[in-house]
Protein backbone atom coordinates (compact mmCIF):
# COMPACT_ATOMS: atom_id res chain seq x y z
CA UNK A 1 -20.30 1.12 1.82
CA UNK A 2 -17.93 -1.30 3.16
CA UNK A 3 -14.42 0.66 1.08
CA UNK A 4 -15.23 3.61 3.11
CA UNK A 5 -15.23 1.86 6.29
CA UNK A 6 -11.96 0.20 5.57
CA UNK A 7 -10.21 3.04 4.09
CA UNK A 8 -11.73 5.09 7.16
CA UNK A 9 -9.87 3.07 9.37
CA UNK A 10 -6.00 4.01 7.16
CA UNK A 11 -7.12 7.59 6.36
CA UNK A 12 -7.78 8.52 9.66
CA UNK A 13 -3.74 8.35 10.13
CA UNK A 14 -3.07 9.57 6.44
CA UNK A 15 -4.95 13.16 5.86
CA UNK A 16 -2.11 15.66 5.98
CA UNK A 17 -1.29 15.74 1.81
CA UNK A 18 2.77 15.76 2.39
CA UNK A 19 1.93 12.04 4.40
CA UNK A 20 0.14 10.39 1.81
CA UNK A 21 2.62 11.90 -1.17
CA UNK A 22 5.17 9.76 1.05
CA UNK A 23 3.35 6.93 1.32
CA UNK A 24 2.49 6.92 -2.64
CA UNK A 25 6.44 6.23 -2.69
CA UNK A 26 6.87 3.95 0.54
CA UNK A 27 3.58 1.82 0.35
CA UNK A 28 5.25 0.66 -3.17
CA UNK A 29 8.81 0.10 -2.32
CA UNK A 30 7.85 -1.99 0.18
CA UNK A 31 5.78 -3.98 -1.72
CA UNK A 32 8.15 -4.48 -4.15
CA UNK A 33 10.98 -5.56 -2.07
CA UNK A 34 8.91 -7.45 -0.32
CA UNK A 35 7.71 -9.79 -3.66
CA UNK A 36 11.36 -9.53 -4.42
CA UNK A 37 12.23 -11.75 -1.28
CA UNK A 38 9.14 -13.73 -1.28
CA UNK A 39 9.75 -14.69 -4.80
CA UNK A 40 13.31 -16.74 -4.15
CA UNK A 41 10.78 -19.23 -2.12
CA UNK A 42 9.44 -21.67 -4.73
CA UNK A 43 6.78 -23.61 -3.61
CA UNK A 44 5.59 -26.11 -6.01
CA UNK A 45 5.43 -25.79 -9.48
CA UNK A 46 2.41 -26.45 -11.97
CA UNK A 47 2.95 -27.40 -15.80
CA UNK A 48 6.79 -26.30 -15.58
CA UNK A 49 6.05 -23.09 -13.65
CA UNK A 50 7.33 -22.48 -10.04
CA UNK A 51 4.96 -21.06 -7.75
CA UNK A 52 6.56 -19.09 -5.43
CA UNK A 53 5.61 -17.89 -1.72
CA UNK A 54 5.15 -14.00 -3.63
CA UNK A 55 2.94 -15.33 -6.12
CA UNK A 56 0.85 -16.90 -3.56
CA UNK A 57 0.88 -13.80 -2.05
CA UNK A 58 0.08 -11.08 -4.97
CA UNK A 59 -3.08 -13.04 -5.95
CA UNK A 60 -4.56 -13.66 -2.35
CA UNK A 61 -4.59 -10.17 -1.53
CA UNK A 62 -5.30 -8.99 -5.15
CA UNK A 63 -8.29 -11.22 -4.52
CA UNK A 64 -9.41 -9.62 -1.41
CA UNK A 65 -8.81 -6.00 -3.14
CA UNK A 66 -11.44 -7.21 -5.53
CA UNK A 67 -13.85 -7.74 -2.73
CA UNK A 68 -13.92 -3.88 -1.81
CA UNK A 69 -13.74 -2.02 -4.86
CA UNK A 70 -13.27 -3.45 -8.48
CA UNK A 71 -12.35 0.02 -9.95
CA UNK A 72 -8.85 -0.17 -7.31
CA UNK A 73 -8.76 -3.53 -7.64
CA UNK A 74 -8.05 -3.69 -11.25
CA UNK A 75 -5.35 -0.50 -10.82
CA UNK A 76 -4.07 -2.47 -7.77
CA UNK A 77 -3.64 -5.01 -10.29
CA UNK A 78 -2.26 -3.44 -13.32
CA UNK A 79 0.38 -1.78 -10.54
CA UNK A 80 1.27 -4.09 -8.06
CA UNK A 81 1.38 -7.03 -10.69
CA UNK A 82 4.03 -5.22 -12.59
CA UNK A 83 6.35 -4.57 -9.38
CA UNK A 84 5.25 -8.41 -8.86
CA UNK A 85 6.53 -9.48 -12.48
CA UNK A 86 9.57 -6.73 -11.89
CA UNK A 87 10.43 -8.87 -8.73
CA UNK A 88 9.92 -12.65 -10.33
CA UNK A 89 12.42 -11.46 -13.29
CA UNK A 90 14.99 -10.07 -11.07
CA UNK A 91 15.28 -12.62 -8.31
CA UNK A 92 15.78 -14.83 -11.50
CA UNK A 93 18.20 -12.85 -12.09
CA UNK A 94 20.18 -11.52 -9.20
CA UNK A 95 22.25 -13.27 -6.58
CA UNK A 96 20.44 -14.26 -3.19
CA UNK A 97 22.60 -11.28 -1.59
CA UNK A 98 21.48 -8.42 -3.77
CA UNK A 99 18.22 -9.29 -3.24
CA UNK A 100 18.07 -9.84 0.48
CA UNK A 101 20.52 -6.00 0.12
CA UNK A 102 17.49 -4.88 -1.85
CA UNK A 103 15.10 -6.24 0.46
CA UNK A 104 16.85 -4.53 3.27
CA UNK A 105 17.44 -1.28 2.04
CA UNK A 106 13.59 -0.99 0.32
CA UNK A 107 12.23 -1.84 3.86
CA UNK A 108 14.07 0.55 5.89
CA UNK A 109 13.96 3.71 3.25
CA UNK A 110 10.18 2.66 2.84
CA UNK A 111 9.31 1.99 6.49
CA UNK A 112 11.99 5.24 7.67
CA UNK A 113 9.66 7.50 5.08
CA UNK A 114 6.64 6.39 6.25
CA UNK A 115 7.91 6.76 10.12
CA UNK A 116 8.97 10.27 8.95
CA UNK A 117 5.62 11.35 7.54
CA UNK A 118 3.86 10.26 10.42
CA UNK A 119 5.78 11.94 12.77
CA UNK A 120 6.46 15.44 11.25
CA UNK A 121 3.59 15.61 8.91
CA UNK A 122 0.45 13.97 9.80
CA UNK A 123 1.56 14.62 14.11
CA UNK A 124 0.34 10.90 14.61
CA UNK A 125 1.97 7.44 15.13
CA UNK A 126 1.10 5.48 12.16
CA UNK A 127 -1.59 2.18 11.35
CA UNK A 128 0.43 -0.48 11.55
CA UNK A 129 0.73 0.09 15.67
CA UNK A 130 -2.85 -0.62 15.84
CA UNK A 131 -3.82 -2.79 12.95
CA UNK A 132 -0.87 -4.55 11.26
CA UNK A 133 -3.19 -6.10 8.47
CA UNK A 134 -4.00 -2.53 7.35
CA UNK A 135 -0.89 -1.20 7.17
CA UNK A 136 0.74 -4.54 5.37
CA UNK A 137 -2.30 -6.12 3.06
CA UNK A 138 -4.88 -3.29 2.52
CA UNK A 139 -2.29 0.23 2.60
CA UNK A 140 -1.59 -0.49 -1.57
CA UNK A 141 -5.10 -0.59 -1.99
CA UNK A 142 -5.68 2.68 -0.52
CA UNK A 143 -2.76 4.04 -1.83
CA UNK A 144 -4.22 3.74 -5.18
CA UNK A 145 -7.59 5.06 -4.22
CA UNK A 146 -5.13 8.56 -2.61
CA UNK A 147 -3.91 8.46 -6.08
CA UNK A 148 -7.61 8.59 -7.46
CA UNK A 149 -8.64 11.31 -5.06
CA UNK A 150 -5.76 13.38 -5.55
CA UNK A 151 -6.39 13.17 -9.55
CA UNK A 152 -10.28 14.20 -8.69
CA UNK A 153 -11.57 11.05 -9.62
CA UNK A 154 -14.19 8.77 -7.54
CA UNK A 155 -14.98 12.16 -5.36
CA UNK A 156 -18.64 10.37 -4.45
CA UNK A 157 -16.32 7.61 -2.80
CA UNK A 158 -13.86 10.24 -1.07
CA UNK A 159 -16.69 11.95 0.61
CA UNK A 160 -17.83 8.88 2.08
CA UNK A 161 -14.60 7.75 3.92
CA UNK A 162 -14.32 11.65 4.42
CA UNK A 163 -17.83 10.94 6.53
CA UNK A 164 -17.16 7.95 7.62
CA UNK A 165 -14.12 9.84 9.26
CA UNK A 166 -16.68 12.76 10.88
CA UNK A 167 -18.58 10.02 12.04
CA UNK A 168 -15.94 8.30 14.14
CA UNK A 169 -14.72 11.70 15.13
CA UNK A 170 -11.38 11.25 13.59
CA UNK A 171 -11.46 13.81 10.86
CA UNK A 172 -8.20 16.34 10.99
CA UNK A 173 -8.43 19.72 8.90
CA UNK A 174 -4.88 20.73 7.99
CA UNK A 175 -6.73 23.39 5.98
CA UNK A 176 -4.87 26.15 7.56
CA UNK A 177 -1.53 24.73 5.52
CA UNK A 178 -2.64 24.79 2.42
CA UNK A 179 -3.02 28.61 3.20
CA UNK A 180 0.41 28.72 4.60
């Protein structure tokens, strides 16, 4: 199953619970900041309707979401097209500054959190060190399917990337916190 081989690769740095709350919040913010910056470049515009670099963006990896798993994909789209829409409305809205402010704050509380969780929860350096297209296109994706398998939904698929994680010999058990 190709999901569980690519979330494999992310949740083998995100299995200690108080890590991937953090990255439900950071994963997002920096998404959004990010389409909030990408979305003051307009790159052409088709029937009255600029295109922008963030639009360009949101539906190329939207697209490749949909190639792993449709379930996530559609949630990926429901949630990351609204910060999307959020972003497009605002930087219509809001002086260049305040959104390169925005941009700048949203990155460094949602990279700092992320750093944070890493380091004092999960004891590991993050994804990104070792696969910077995980940890920038795909981590929203598997954000959403955390959110899944922390509301006990799609268990079949969270046993596979929980074997696909035995199998590489990267499975952690933090059990012995959850009884702390």
């Amino acid at each position: 199953m190709r999901f569980a081989r690519e979330m494999a690769f992310y949740s083998a740095y995100h299995q200690e619970k108080r890590n991937v709350w953090v990255h439900m919040i950071g994963v997002p913010m920096i998404s959004f900041t990010l389409f909030l910056v990408l979305s003051r470049f307009s790159l052409f515009e088709v029937s009255g309707y600029s295109v922008t670099a963030s639009a360009i963006f949101v539906v190329t990896v939207l697209a490749y979401y949909f190639t792993l798993d449709i379930i996530f994909a559609l949630t990926a789209t429901i949630l990351f097209g609204g910060l999307y829409v959020t972003a497009e409305y605002l930087t219509a809205t809001m002086s260049p500054s305040m959104a390169w402010s925005l941009f700048g704050l949203g990155q460094i509380v949602g990279w700092g959190s992320q750093f944070y969780g890493h380091f004092i929860f999960e004891k590991s350096r993050p994804a990104l060190f070792d696969n910077l297209f995980q940890a920038l296109v795909s981590a929203p994706l598997f954000v959403v399917a955390d959110d899944y398998f922390e509301l006990g939904f799609r268990k079949e698929l969270k046993v596979a990337v929980q074997n696909e994680l035995k199998a590489k010999g990267v499975w952690k058990d933090f059990s012995a916190l959850k009884q702390a």
